[in-house]
ModelCIF file with pLDDT and N, C-alpha, C, O atoms, coordinates in Angstrom:
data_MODEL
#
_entry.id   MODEL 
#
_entity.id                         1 
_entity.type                       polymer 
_entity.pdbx_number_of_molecules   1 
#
_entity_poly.entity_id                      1 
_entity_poly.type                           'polypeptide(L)' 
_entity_poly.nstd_linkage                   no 
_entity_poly.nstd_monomer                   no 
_entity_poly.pdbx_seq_one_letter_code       
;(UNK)(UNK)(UNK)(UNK)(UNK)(UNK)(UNK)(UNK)(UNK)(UNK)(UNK)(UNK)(UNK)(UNK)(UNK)(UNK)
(UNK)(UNK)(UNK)(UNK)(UNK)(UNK)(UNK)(UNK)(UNK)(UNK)(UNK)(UNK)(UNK)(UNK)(UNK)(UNK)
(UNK)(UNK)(UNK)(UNK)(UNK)(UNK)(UNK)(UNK)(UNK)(UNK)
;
_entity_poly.pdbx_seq_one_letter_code_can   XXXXXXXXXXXXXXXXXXXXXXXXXXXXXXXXXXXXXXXXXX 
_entity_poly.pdbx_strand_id                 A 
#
loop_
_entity_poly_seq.entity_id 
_entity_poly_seq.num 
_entity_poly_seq.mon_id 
_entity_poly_seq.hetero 
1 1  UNK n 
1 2  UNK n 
1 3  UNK n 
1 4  UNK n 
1 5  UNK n 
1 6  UNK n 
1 7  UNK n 
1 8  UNK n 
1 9  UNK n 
1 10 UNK n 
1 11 UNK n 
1 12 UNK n 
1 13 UNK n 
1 14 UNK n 
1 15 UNK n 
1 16 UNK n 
1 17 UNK n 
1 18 UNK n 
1 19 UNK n 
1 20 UNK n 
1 21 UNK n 
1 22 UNK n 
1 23 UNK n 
1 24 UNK n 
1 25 UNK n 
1 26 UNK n 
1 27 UNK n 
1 28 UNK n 
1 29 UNK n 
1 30 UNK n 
1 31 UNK n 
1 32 UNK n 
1 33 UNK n 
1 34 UNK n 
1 35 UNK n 
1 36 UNK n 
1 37 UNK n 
1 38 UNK n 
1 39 UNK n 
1 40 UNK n 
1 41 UNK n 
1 42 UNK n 
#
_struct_asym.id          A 
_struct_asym.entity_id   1 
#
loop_
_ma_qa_metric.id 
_ma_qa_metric.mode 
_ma_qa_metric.name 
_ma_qa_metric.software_group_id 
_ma_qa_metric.type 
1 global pLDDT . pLDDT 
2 local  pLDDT . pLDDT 
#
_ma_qa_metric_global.metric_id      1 
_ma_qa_metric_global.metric_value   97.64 
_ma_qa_metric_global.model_id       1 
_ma_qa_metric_global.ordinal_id     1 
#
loop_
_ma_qa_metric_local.label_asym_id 
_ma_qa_metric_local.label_comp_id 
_ma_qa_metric_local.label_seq_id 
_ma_qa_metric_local.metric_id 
_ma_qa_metric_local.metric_value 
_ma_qa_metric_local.model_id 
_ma_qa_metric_local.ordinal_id 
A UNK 1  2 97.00 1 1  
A UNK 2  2 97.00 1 2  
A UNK 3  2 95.00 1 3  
A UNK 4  2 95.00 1 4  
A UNK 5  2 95.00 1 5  
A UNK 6  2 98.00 1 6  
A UNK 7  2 98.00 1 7  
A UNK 8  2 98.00 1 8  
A UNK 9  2 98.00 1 9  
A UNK 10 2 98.00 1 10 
A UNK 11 2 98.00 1 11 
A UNK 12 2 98.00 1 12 
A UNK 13 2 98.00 1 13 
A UNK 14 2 98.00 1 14 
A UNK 15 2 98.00 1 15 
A UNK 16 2 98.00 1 16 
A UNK 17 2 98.00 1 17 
A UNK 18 2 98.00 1 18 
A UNK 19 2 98.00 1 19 
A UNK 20 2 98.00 1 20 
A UNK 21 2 98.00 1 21 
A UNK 22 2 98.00 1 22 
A UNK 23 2 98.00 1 23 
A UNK 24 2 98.00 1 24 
A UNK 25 2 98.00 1 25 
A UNK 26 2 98.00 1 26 
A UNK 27 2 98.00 1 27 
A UNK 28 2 98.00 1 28 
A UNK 29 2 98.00 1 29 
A UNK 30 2 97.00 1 30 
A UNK 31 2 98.00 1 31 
A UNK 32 2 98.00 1 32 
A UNK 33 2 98.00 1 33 
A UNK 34 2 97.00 1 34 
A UNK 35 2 98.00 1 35 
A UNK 36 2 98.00 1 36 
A UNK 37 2 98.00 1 37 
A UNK 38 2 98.00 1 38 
A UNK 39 2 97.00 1 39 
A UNK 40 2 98.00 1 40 
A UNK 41 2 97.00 1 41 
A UNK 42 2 98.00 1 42 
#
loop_
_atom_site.group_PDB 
_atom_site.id 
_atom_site.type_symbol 
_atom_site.label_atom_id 
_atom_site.label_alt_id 
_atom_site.label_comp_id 
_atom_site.label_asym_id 
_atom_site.label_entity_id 
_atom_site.label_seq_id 
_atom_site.pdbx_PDB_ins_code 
_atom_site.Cartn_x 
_atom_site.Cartn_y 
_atom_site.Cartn_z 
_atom_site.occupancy 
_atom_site.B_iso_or_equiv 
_atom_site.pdbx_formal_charge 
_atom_site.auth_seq_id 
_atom_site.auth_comp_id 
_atom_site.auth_asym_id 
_atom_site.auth_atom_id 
_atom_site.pdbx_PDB_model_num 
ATOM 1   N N  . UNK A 1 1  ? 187.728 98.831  97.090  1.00 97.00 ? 1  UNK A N  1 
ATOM 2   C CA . UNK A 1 1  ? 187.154 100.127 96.763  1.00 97.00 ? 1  UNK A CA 1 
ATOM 3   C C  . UNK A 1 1  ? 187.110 101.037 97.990  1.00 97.00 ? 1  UNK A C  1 
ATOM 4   O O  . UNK A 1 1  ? 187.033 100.720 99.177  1.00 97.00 ? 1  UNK A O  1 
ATOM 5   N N  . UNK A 1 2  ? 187.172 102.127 97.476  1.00 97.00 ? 2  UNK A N  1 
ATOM 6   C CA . UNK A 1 2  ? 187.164 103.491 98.479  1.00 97.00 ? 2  UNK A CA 1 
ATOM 7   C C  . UNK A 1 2  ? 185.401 103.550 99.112  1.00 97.00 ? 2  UNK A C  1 
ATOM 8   O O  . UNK A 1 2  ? 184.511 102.743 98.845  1.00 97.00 ? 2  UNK A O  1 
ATOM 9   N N  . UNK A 1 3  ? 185.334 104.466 99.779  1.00 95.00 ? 3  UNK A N  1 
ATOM 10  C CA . UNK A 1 3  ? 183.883 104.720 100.224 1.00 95.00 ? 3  UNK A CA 1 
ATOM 11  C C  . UNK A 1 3  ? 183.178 105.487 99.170  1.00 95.00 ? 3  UNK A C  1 
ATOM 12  O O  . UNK A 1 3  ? 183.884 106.256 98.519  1.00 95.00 ? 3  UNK A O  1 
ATOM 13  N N  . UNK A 1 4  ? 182.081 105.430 98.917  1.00 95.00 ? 4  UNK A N  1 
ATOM 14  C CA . UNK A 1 4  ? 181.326 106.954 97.595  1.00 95.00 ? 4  UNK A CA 1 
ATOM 15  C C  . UNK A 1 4  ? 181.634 108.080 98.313  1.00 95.00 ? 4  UNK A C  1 
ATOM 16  O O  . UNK A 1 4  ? 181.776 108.496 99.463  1.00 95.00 ? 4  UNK A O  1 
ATOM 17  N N  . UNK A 1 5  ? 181.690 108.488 96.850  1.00 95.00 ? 5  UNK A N  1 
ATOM 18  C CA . UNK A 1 5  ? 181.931 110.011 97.071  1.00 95.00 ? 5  UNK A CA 1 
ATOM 19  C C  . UNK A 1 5  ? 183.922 110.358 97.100  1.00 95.00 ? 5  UNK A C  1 
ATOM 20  O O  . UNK A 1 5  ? 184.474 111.456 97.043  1.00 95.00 ? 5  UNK A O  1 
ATOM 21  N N  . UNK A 1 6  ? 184.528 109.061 97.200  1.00 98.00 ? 6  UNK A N  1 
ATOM 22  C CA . UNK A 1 6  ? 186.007 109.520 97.361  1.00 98.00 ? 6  UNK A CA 1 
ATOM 23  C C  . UNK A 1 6  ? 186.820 108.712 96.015  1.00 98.00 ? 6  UNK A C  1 
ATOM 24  O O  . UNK A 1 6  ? 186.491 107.527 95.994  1.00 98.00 ? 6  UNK A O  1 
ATOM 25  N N  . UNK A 1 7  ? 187.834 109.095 94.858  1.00 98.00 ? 7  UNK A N  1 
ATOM 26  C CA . UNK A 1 7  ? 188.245 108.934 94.302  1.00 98.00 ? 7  UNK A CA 1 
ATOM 27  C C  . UNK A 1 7  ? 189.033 107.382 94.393  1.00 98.00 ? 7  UNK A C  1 
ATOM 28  O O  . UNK A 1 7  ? 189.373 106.964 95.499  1.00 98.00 ? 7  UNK A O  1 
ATOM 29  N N  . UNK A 1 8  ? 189.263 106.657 93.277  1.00 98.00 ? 8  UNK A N  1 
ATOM 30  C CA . UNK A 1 8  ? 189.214 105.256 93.299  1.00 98.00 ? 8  UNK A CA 1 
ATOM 31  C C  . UNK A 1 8  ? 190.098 105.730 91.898  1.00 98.00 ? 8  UNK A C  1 
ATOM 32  O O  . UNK A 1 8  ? 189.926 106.677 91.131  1.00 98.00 ? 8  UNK A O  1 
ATOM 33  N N  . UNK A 1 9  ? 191.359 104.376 91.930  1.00 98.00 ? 9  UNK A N  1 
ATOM 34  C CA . UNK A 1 9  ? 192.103 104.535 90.751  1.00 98.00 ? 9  UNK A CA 1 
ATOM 35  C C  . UNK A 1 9  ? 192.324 103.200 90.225  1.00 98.00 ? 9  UNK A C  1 
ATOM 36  O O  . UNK A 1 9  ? 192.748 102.291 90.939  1.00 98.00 ? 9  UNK A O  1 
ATOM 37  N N  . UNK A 1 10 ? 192.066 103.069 89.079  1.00 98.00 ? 10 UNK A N  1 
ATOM 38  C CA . UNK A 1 10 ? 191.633 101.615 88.472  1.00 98.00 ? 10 UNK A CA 1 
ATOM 39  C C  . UNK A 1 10 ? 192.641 101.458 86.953  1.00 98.00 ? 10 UNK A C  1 
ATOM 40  O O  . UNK A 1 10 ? 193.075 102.372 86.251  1.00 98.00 ? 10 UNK A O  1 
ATOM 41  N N  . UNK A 1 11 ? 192.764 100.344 86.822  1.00 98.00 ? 11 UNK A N  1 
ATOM 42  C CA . UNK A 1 11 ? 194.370 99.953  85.927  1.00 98.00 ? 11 UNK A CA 1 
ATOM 43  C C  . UNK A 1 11 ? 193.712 98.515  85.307  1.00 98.00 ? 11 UNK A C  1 
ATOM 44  O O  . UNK A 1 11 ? 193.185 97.760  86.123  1.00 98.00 ? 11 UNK A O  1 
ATOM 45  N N  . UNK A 1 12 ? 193.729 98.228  84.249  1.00 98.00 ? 12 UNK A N  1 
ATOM 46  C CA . UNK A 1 12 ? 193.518 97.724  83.529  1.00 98.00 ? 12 UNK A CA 1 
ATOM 47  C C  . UNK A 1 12 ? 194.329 97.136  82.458  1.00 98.00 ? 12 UNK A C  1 
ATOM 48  O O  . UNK A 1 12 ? 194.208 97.680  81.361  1.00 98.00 ? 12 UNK A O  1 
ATOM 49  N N  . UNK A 1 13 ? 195.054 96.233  82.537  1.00 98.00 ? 13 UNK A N  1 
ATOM 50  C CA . UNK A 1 13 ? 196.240 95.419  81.359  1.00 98.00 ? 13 UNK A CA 1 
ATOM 51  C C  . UNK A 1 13 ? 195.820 94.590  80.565  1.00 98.00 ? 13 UNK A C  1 
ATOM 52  O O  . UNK A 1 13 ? 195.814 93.415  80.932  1.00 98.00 ? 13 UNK A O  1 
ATOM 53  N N  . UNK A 1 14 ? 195.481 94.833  79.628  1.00 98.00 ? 14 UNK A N  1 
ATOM 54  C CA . UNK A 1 14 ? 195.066 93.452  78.551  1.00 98.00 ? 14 UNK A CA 1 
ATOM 55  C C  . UNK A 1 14 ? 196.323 93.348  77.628  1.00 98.00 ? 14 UNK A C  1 
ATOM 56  O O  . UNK A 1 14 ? 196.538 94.226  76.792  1.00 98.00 ? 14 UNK A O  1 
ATOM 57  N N  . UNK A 1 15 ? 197.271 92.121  77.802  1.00 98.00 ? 15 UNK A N  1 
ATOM 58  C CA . UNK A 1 15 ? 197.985 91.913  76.906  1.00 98.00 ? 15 UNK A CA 1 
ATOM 59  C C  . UNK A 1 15 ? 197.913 90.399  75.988  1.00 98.00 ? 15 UNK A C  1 
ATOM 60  O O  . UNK A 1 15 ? 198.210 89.305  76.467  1.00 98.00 ? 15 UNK A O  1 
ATOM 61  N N  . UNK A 1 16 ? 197.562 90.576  74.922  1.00 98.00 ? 16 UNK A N  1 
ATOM 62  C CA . UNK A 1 16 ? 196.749 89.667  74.133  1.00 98.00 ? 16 UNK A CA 1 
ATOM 63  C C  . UNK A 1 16 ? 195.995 88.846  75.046  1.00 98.00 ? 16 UNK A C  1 
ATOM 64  O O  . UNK A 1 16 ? 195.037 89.557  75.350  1.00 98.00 ? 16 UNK A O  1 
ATOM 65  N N  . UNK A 1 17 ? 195.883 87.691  75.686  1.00 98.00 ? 17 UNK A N  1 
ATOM 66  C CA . UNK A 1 17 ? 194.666 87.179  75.926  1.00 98.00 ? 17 UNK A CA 1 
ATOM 67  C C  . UNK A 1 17 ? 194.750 87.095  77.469  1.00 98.00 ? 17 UNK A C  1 
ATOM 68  O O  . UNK A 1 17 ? 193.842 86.491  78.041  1.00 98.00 ? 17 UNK A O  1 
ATOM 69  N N  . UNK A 1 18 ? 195.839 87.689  78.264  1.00 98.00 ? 18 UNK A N  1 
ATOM 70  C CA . UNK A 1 18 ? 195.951 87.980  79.346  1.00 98.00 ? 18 UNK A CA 1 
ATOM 71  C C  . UNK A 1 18 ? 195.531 89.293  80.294  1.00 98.00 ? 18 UNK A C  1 
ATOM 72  O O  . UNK A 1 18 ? 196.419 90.114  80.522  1.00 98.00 ? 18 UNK A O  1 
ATOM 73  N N  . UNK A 1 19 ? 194.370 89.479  80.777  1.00 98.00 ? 19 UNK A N  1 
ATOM 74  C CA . UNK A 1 19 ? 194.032 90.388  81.492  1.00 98.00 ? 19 UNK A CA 1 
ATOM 75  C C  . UNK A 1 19 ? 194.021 90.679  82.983  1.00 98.00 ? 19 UNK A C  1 
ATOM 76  O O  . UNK A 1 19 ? 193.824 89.741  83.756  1.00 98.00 ? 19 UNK A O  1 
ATOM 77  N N  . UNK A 1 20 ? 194.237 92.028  83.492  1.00 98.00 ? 20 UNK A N  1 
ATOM 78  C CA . UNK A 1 20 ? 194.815 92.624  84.980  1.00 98.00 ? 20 UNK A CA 1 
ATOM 79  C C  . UNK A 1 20 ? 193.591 93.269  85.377  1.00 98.00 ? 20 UNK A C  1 
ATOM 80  O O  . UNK A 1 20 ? 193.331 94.197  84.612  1.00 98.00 ? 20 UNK A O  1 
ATOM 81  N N  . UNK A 1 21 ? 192.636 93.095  86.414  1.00 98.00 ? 21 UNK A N  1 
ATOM 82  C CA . UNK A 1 21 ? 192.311 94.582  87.097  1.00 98.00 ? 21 UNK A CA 1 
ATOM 83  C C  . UNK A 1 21 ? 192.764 94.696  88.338  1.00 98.00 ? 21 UNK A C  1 
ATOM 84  O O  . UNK A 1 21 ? 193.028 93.975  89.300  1.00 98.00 ? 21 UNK A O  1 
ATOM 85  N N  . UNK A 1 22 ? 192.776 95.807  88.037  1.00 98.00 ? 22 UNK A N  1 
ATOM 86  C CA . UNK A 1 22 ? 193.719 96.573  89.534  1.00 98.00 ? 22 UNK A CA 1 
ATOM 87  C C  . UNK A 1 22 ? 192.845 97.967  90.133  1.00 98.00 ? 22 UNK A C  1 
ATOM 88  O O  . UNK A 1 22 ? 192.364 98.913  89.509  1.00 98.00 ? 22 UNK A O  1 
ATOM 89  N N  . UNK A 1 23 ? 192.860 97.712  91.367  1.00 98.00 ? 23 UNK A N  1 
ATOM 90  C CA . UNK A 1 23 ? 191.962 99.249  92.369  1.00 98.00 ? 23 UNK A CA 1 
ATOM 91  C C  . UNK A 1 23 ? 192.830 99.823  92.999  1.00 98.00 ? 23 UNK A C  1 
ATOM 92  O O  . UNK A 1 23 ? 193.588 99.049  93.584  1.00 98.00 ? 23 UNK A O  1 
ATOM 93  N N  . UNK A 1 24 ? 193.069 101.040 93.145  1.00 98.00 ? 24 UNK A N  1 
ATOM 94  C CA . UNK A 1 24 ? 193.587 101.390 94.383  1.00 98.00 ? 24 UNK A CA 1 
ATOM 95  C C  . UNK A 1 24 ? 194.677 100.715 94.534  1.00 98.00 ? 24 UNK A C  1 
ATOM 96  O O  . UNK A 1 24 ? 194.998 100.506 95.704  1.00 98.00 ? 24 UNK A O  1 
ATOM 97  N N  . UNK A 1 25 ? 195.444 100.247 93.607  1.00 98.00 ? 25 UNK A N  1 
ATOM 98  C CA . UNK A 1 25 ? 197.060 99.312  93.434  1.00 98.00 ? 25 UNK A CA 1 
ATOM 99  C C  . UNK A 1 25 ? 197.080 97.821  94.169  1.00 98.00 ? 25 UNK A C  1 
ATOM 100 O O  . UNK A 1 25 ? 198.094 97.261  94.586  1.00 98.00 ? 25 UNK A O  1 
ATOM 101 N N  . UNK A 1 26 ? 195.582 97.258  94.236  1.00 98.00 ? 26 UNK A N  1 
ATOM 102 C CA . UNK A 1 26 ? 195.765 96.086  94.631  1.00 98.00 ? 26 UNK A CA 1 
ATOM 103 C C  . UNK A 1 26 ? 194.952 95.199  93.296  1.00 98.00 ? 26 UNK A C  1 
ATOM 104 O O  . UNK A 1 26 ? 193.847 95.355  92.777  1.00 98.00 ? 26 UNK A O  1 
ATOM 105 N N  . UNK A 1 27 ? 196.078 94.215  93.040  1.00 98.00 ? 27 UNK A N  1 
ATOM 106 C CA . UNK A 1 27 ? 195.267 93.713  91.824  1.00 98.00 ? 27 UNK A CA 1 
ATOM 107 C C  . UNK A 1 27 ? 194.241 92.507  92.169  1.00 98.00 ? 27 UNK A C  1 
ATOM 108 O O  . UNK A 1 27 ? 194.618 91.512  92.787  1.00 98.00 ? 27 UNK A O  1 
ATOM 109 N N  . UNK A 1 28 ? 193.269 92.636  91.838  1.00 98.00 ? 28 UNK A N  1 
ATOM 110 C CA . UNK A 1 28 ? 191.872 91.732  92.405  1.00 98.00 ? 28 UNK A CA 1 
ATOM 111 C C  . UNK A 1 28 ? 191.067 90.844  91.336  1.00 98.00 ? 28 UNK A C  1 
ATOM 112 O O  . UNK A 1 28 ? 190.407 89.838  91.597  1.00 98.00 ? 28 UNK A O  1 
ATOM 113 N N  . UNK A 1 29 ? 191.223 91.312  90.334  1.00 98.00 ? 29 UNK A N  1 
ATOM 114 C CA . UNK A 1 29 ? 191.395 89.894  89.159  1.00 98.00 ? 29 UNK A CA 1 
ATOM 115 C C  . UNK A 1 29 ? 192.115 89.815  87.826  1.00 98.00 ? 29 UNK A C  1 
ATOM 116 O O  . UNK A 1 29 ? 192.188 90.756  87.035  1.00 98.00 ? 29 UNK A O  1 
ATOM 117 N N  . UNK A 1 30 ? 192.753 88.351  87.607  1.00 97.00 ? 30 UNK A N  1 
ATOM 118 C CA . UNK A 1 30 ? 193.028 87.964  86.678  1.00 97.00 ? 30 UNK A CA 1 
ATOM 119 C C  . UNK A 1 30 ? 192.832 86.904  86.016  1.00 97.00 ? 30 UNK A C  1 
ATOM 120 O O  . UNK A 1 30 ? 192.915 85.829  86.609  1.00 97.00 ? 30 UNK A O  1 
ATOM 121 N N  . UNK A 1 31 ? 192.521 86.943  84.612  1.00 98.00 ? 31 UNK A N  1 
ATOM 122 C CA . UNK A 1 31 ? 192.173 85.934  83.587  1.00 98.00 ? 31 UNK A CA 1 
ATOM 123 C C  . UNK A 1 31 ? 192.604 85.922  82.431  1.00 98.00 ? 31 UNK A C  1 
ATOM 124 O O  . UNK A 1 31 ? 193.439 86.814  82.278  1.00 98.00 ? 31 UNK A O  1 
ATOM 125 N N  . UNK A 1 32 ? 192.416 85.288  81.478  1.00 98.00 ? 32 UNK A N  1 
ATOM 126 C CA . UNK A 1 32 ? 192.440 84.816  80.410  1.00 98.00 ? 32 UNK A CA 1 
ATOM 127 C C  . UNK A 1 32 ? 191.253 84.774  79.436  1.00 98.00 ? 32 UNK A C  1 
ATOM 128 O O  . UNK A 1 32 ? 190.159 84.291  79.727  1.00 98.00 ? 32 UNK A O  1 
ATOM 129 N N  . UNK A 1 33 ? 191.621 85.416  78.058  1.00 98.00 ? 33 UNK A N  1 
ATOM 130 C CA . UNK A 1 33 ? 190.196 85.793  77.129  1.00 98.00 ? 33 UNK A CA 1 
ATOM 131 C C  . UNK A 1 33 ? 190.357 84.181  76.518  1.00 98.00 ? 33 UNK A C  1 
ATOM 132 O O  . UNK A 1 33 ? 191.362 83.477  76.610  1.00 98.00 ? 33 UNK A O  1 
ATOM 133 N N  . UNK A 1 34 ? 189.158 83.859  75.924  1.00 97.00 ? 34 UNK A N  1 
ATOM 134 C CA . UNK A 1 34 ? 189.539 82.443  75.425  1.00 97.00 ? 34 UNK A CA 1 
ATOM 135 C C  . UNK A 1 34 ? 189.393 81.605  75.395  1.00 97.00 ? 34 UNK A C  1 
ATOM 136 O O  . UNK A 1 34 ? 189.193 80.971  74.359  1.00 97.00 ? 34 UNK A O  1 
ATOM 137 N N  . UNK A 1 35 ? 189.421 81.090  76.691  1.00 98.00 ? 35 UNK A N  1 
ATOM 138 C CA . UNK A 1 35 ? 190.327 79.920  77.242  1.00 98.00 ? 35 UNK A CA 1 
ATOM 139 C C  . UNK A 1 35 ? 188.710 78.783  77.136  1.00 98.00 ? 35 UNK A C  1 
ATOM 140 O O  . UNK A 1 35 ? 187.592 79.025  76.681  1.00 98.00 ? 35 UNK A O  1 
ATOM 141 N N  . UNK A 1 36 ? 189.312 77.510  77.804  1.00 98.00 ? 36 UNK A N  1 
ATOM 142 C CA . UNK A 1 36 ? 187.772 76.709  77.846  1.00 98.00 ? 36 UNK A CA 1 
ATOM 143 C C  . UNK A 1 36 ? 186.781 77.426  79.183  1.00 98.00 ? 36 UNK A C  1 
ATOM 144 O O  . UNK A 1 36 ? 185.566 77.605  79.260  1.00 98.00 ? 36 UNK A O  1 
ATOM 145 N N  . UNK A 1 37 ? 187.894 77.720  80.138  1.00 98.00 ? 37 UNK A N  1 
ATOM 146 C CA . UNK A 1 37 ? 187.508 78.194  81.694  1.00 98.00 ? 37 UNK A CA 1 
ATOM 147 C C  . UNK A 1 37 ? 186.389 79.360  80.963  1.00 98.00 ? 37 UNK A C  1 
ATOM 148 O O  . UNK A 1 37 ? 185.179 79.331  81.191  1.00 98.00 ? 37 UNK A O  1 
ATOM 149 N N  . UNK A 1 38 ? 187.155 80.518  79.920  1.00 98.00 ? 38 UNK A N  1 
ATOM 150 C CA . UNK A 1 38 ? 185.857 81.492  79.995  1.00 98.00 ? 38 UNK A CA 1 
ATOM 151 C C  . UNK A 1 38 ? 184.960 81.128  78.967  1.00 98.00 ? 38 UNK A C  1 
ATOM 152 O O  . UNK A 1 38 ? 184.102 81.992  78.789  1.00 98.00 ? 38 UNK A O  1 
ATOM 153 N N  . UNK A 1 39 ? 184.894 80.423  78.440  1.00 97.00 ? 39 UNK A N  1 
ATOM 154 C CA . UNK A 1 39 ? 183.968 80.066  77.100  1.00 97.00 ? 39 UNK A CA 1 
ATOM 155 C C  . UNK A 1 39 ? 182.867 79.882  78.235  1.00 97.00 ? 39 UNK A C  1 
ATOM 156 O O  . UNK A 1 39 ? 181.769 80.427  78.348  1.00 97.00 ? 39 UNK A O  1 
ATOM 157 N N  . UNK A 1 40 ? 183.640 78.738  79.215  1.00 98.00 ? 40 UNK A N  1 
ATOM 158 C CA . UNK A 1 40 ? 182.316 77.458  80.322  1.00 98.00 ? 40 UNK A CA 1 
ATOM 159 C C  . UNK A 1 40 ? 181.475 78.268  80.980  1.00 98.00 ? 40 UNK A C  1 
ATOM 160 O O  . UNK A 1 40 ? 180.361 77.945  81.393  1.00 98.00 ? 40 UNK A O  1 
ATOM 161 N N  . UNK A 1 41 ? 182.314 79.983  81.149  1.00 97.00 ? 41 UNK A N  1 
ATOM 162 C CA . UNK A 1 41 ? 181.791 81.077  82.203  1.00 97.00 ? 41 UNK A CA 1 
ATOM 163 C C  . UNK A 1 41 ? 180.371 81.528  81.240  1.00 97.00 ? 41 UNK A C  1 
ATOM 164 O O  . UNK A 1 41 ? 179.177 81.420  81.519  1.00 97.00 ? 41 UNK A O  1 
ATOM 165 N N  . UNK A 1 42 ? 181.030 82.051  80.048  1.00 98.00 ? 42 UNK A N  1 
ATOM 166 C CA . UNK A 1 42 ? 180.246 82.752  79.296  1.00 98.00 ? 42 UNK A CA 1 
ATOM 167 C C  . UNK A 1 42 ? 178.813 81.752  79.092  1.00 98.00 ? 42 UNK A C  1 
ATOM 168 O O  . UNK A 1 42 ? 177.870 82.156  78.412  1.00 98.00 ? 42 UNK A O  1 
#
């Protein structure tokens, strides 16, 4: 992330159960909807 106050550009891919976030063109997480891993999270 940028400092406050300065513009931040954020990207978001959900393709069926595969998801991207991305800041500022660096992608910083990815997962899976679903899975046992996020059920165990949830």
């Amino acid at each position: 992330w940028k400092r406050v106050g300065e513009w931040n550009h954020t990207r978001i891919l959900v393709n069926g159960t595969d998801v991207e976030h991305w800041l500022n063109g660096v992608k910083i997480v990815d997962y899976q909807l679903w899975t046992p891993d996020w059920q165990a999270r949830v």
